[in-house]
Protein backbone atom coordinates (compact mmCIF):
# COMPACT_ATOMS: atom_id res chain seq x y z
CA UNK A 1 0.00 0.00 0.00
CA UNK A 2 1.16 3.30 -0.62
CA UNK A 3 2.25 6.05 1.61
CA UNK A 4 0.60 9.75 2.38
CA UNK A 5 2.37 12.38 0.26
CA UNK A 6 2.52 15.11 3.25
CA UNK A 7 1.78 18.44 0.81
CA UNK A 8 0.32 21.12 3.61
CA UNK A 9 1.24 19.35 7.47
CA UNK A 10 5.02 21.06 7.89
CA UNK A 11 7.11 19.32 10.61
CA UNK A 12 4.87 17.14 13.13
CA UNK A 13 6.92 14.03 11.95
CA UNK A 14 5.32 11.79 14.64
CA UNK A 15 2.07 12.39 13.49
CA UNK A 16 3.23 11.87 9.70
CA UNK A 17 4.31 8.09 10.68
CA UNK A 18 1.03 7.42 12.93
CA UNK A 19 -0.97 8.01 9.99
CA UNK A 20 1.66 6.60 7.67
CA UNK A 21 1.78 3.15 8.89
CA UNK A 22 -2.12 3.01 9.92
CA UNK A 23 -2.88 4.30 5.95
CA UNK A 24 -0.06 1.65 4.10
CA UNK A 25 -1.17 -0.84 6.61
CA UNK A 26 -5.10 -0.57 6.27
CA UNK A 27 -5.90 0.26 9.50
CA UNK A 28 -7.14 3.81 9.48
CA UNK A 29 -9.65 4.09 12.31
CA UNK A 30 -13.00 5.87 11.61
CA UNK A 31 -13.08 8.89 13.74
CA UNK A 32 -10.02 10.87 14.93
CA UNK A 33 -9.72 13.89 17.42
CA UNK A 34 -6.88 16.28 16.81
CA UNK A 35 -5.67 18.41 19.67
CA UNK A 36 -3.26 21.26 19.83
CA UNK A 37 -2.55 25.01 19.61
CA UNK A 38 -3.93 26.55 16.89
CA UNK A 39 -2.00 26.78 13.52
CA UNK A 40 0.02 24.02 14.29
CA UNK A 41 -1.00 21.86 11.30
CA UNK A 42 -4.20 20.03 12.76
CA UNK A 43 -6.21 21.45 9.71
CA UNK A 44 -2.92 20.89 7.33
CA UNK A 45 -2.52 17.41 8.49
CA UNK A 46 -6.56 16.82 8.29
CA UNK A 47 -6.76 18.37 4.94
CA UNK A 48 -3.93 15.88 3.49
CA UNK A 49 -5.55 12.66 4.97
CA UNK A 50 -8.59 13.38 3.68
CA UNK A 51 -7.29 13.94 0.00
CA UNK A 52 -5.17 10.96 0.43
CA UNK A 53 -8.07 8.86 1.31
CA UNK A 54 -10.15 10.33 -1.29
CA UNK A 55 -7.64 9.86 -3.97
CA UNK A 56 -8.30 7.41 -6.71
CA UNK A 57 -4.69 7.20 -8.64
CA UNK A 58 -4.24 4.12 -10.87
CA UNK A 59 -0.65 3.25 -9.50
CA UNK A 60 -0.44 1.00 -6.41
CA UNK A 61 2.78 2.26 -5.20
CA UNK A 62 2.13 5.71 -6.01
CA UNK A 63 1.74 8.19 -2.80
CA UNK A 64 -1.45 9.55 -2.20
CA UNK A 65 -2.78 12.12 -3.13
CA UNK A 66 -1.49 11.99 -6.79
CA UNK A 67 -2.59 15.42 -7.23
CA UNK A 68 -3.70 14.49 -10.73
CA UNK A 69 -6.72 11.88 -10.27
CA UNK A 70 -10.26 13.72 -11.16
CA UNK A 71 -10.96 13.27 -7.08
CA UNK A 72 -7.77 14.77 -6.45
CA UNK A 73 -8.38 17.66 -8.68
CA UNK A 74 -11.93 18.19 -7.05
CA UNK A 75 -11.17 18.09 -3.52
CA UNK A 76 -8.48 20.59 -3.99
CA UNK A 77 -11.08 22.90 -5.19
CA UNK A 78 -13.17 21.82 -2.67
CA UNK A 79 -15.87 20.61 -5.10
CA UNK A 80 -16.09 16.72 -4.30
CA UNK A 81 -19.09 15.55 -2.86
CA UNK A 82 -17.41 13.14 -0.78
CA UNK A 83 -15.64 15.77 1.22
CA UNK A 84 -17.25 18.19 4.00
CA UNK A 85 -15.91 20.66 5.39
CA UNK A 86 -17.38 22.27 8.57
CA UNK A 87 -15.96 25.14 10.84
CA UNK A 88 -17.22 27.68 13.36
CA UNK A 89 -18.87 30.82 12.17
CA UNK A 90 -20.09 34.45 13.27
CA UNK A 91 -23.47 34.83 11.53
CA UNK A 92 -24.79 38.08 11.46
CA UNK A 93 -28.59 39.10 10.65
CA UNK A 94 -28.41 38.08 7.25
CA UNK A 95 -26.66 35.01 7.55
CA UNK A 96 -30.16 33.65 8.88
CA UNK A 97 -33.76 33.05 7.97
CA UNK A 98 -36.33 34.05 10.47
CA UNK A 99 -36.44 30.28 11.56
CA UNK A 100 -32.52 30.73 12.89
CA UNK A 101 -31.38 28.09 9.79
CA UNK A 102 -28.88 29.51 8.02
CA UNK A 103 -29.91 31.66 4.79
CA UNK A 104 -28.34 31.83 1.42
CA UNK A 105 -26.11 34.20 2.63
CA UNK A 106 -24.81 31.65 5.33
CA UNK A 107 -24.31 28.65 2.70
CA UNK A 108 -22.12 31.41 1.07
CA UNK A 109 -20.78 32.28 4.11
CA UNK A 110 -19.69 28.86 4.99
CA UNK A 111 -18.31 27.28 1.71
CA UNK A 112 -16.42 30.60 0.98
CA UNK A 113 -14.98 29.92 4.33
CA UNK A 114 -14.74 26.34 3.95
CA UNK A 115 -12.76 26.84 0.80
CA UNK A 116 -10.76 29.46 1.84
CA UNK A 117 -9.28 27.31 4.86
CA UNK A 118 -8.97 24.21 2.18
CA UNK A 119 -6.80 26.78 0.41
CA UNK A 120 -4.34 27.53 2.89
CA UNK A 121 -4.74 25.63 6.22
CA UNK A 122 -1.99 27.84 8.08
CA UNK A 123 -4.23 31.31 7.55
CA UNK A 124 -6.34 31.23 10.52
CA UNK A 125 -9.88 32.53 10.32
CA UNK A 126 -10.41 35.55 12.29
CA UNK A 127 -13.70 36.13 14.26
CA UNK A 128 -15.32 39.43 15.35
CA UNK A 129 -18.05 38.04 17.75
CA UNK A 130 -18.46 34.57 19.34
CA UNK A 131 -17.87 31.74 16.41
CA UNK A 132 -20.28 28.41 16.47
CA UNK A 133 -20.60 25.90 14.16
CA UNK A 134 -24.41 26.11 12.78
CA UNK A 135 -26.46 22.78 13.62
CA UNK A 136 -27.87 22.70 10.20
CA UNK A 137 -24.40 22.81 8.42
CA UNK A 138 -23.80 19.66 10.80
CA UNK A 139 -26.98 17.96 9.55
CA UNK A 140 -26.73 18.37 6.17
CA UNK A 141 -22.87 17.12 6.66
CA UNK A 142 -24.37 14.47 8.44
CA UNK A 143 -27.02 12.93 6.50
CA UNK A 144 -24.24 13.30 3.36
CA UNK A 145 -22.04 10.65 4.86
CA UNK A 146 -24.30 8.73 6.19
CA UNK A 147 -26.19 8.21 3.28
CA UNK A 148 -22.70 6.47 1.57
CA UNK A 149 -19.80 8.00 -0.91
CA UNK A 150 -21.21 9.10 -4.12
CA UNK A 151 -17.42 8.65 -5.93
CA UNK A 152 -15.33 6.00 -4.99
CA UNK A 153 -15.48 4.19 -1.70
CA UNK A 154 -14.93 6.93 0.58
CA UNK A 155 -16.35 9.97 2.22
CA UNK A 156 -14.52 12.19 4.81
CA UNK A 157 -15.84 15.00 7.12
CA UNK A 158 -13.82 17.91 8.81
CA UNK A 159 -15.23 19.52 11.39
CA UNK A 160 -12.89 22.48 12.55
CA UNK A 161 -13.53 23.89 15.91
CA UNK A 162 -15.49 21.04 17.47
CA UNK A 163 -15.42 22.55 21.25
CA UNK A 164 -17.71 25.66 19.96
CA UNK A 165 -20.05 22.83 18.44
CA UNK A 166 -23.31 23.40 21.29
CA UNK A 167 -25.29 20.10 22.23
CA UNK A 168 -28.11 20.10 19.53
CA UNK A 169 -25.08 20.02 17.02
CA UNK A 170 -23.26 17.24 18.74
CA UNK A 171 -26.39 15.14 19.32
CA UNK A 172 -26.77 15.46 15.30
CA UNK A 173 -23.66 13.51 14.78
CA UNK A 174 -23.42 11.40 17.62
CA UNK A 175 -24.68 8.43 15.60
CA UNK A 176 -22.40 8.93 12.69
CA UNK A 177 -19.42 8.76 15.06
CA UNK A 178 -21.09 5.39 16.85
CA UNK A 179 -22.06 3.25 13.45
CA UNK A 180 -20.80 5.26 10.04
CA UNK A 181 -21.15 3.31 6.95
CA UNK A 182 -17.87 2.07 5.69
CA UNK A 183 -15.19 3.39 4.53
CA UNK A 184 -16.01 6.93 6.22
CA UNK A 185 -13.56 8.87 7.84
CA UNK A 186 -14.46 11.46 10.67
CA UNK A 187 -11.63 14.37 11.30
CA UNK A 188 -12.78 16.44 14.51
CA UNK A 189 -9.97 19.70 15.38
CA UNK A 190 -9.69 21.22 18.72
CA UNK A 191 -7.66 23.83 19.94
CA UNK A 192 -9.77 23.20 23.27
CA UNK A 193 -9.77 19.29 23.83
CA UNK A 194 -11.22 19.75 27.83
CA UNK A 195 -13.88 21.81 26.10
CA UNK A 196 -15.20 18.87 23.86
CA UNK A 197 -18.10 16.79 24.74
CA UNK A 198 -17.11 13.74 26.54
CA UNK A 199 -20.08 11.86 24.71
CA UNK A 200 -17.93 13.15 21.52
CA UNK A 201 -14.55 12.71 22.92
CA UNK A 202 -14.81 8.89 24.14
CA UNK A 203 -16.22 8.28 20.29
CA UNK A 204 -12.91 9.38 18.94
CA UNK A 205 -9.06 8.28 18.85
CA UNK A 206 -6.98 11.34 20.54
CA UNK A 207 -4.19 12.76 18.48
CA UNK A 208 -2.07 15.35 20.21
CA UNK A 209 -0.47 18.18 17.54
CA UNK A 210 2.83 19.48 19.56
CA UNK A 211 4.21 23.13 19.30
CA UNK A 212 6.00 23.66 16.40
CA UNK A 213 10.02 24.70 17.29
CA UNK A 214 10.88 28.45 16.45
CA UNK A 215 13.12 27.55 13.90
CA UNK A 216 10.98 25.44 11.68
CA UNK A 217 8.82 28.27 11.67
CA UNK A 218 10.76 30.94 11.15
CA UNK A 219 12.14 28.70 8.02
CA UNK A 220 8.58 28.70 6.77
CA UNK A 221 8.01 32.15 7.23
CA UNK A 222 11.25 33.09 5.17
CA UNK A 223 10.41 30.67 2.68
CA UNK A 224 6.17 31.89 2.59
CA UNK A 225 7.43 35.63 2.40
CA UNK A 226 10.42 35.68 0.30
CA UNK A 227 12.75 37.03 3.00
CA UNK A 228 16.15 36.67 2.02
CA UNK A 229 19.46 36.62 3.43
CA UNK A 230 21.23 35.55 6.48
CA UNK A 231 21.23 36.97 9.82
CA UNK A 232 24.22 39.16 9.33
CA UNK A 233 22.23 40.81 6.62
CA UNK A 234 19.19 41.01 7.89
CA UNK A 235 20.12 41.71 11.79
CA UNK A 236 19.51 39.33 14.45
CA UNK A 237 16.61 37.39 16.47
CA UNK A 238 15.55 35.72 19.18
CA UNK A 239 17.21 33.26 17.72
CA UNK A 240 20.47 34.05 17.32
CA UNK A 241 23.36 31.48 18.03
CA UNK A 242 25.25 34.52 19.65
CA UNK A 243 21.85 34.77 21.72
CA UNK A 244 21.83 31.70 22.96
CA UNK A 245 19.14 30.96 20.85
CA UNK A 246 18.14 27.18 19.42
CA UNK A 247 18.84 28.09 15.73
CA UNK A 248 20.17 30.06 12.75
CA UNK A 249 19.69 34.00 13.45
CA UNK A 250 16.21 34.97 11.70
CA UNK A 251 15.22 38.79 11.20
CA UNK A 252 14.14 40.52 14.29
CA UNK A 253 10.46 40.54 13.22
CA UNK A 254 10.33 36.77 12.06
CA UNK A 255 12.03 35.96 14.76
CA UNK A 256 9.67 37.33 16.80
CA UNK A 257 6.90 36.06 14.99
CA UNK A 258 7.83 32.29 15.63
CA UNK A 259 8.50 32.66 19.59
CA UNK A 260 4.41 31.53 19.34
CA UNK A 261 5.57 27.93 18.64
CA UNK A 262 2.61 27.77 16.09
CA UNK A 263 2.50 28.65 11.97
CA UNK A 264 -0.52 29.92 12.19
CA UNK A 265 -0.25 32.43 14.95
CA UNK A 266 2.83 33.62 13.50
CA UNK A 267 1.67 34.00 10.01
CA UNK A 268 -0.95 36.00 11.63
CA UNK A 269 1.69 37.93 13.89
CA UNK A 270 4.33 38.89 11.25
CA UNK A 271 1.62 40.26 8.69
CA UNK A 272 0.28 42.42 11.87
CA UNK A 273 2.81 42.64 14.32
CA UNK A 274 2.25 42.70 18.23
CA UNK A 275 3.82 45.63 19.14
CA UNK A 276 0.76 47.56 21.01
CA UNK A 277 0.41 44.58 22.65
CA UNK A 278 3.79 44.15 23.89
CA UNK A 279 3.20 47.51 25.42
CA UNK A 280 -0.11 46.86 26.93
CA UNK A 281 0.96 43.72 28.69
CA UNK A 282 4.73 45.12 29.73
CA UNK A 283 2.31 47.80 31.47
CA UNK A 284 0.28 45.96 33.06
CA UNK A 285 2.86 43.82 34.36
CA UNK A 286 4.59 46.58 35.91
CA UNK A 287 1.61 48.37 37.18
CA UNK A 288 0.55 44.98 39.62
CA UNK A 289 4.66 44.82 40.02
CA UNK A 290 4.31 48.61 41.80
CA UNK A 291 1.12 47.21 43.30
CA UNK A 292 -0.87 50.38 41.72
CA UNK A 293 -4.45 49.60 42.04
CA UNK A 294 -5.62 51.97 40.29
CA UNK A 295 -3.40 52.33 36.89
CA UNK A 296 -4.16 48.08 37.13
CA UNK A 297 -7.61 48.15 37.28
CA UNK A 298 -8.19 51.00 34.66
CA UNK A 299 -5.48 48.86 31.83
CA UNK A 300 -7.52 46.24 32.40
CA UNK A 301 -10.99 47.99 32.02
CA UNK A 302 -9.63 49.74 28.96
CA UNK A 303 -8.08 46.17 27.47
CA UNK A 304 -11.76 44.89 27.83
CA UNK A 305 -14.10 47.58 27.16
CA UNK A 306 -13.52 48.04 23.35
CA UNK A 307 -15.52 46.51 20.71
CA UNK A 308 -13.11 43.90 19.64
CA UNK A 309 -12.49 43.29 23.34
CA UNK A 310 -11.74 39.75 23.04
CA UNK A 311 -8.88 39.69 20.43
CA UNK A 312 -7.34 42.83 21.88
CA UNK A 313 -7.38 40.58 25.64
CA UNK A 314 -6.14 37.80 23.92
CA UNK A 315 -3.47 39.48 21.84
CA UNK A 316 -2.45 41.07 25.34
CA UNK A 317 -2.07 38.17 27.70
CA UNK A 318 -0.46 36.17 24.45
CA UNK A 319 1.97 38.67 24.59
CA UNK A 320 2.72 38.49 28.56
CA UNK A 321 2.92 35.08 28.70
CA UNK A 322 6.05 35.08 26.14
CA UNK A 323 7.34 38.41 27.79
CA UNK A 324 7.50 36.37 31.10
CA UNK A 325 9.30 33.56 28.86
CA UNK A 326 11.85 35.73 27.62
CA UNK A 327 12.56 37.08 31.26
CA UNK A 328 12.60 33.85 32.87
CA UNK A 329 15.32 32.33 30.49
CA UNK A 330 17.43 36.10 31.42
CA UNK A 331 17.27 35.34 34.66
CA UNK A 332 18.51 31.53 34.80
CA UNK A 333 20.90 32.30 32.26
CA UNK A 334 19.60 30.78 29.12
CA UNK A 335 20.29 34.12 27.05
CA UNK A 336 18.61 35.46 23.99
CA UNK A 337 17.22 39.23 22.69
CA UNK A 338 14.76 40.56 24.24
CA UNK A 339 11.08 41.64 22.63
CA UNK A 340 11.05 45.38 21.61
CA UNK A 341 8.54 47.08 21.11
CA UNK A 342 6.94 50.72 21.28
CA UNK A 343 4.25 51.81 23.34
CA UNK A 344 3.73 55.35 22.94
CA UNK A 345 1.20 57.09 20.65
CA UNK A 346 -1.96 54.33 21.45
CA UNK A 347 -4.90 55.62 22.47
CA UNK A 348 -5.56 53.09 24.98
CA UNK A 349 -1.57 53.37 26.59
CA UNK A 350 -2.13 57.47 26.45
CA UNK A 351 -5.42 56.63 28.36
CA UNK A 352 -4.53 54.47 30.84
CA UNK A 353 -1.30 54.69 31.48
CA UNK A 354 -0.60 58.13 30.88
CA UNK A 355 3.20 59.21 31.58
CA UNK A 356 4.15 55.88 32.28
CA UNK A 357 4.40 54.58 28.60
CA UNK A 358 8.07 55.06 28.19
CA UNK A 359 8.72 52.93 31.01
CA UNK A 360 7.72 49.71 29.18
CA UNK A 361 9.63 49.59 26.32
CA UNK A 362 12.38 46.46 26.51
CA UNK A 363 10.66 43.67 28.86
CA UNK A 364 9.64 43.03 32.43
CA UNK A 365 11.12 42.45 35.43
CA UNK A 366 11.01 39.41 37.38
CA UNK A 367 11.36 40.06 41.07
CA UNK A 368 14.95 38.79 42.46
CA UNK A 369 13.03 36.61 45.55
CA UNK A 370 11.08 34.72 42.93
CA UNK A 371 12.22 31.10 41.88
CA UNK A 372 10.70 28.38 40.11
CA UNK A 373 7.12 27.95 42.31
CA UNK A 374 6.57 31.67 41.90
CA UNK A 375 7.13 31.96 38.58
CA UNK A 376 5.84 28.73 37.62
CA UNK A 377 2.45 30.58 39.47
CA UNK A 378 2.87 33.99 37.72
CA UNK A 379 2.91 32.10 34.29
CA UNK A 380 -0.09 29.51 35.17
CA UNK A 381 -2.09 32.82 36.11
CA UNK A 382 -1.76 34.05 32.82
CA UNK A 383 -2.61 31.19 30.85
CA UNK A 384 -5.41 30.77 32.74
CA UNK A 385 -6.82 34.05 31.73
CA UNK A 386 -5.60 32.72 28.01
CA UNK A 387 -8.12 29.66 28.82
CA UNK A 388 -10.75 31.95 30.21
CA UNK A 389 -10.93 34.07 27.07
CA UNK A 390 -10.02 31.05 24.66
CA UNK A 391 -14.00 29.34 26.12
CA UNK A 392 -15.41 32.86 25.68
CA UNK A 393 -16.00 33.99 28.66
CA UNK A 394 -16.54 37.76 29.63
CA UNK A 395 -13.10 39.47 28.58
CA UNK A 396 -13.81 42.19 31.41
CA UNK A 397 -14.37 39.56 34.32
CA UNK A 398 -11.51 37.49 32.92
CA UNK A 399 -8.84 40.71 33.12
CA UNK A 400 -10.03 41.77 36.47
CA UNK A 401 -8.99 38.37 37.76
CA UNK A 402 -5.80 38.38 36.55
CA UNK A 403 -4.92 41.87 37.78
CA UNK A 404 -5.82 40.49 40.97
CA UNK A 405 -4.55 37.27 41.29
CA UNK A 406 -0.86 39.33 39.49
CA UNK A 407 -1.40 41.79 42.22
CA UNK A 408 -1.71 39.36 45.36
CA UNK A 409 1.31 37.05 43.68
CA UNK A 410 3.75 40.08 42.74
CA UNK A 411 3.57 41.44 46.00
CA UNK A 412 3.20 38.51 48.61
CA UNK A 413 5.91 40.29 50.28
CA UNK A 414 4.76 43.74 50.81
CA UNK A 415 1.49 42.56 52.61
């Protein structure tokens, strides 16, 4: 049997031979869950099993997909009828009928965004309100493979996002997962897997997407942009060997970009870079460091207040959390640049923090008492808010908690 020919998935070798060996050998279970941080390659890898499965080249020892094969050339377009593709969506008004179903406007809605992820799995939608995945897009997806492939001898379903999928839609599929007709492959993607149903979860093999290391990605993002040159001519990074860094020297802003440990994010990050960010969370930091009340409580109202509120609180704790990083390997000697960025001229600095905004350009400072418990506490607080925020809940509440729970931990001392 042949092999998968791995066109999108970059890296993630031990997920390449797991599906390797259980496609040559025959073995490919029915229903698969895969976990990890978002734009690591779940939807790659997803997107080249399913074309490999769908494939229908001539040539025994040929890797799938051929890329040539009629099914080939459809499911690249996204036009097979064996492949569906589902993934979480912000419907407005006219996305719906007055019965809530979606409307013409949402089937455009979806397969524009369907294809549009098929077409480059790294880009990462971006949502303005709360995304869910529609429980009619699930039924029709449903009753599709469950009524048996149309071409060939296989049918495959995505669904993208699966921990934003509410009960009504998970109930629709629950049978498909239990008894699906044969040959039908189920690919669910979390970024969330504690937020998946457990009537969902125990239906499904678990398959765990690691970080991706900075210099694989800051390869890709050289090769994806056309950035050339070596780090002599292009200045250094946080990964500099001089740096102490794991990796060839990158330009400051890739580099920079691919501290996230995922494609996706820093695709995302190096097309719009972080620097406000940077600023807000530096801020922040130092504001609970001073244990100012005041300037803490009115960043965080400000963070959470505007109308994109959640991506601006997301962007902002994202950005502490690899701040703390960065100061944590300074102060047990590991090395490496530090993040600049620039904080003055924001509207929401110049409004909450006033005359302090020059202070926070360069880093953050860990206190000299703290050692690993501490800061191992100071970074779970964080990601906490990260998982607060990541299961949508309300940005304002979520800030206020971490400025106090930074504020009580910074300053243990002092009370």
């Amino acid at each position: 049997m042949p092999t998968i020919k791995w066109k999108n998935l970059i890296a993630q070798e031990r997920v390449k031979d797991l599906f390797n060996h259980a496609f040559s050998s025959g073995t490919l279970g029915h229903a698969y869950l895969f976990c990890g941080e978002r734009g690591v390659g779940k939807f790659a890898a997803a997107v080249d099993l399913a074309m490999a499965v769908l494939c229908q080249c001539g040539d025994p020892n040929k890797a799938r997909p051929c890329g040539e094969c009629p099914s080939c050339r459809k499911a690249a377009a996204y036009s097979h009828p064996d492949l569906h593709v589902i993934m979480p969506l912000c419907l407005s008004a006219e996305h719906k009928r007055d019965d809530g179903a979606l409307s013409e406007e949402g089937w455009a809605l979806a397969a524009a965004g369907a294809k549009a992820r098929m077409g480059d799995p790294y880009v990462l939608p971006r949502y303005d309100g709360i995304p869910n995945i529609p429980v009619d897009w699930v039924r029709e997806a449903d009753h599709a493979v469950m009524r048996g492939a149309v071409e060939g001898a296989s049918g495959v379903a995505i669904i993208d996002g699966v921990d934003t999928m509410r009960r009504e839609s998970a109930n629709a599929m629950l049978k498909t997962l239990e008894e699906p007709p044969p040959g039908t492959l189920l690919l669910l993607l979390t970024d969330r897997v504690h937020g998946v149903l457990p009537t969902i979860l125990s239906r499904c093999q678990t398959v765990r997407f690691p970080l991706l290391p900075p210099e694989v990605i800051g390869a890709e993002l050289c090769r994806r942009f056309k950035i050339d040159g070596g780090a002599d001519e292009l200045g250094g990074g946080l990964f500099d060997d001089d740096g102490g860094g794991a990796g060839p020297g990158f330009p400051e802003s890739v580099a920079a970009a691919a501290s996230a440990g995922s494609l996706g994010i820093a695709i995302s990050e190096y097309e719009n870079p972080l620097d406000e960010y940077y600023g807000y969370a530096a801020s922040l930091w130092g504001d609970c460091l001073r244990g100012d009340w005041g300037a803490a409580a009115a960043a965080a109202d400000g963070l959470s207040s505007g109308k994109d509120s959640y991506n601006v609180c997301r962007s902002t704790v994202s950005c502490l959390v690899r701040l703390m990083r960065t100061a944590v390997l300074k102060k047990f000697g590991r090395g490496g640049a530090s993040i600049n960025y620039i904080t003055s001229g924001d509207a929401v600095v110049e409004r909450n923090r006033n005359d302090r905004a020059d202070e926070t350009s360069g880093g953050i400072e860990i206190p000299a008492a703290y050692g690993p418990g501490e800061l191992s506490t100071v970074v779970g607080l964080a990601q906490g808010a990260l998982s607060g925020l990541d299961a949508r809940g309300n940005a304002a509440l979520v800030m206020a908690g971490l400025v106090c729970s930074l504020m009580e931990a910074l300053n243990v001392e002092k009370q």
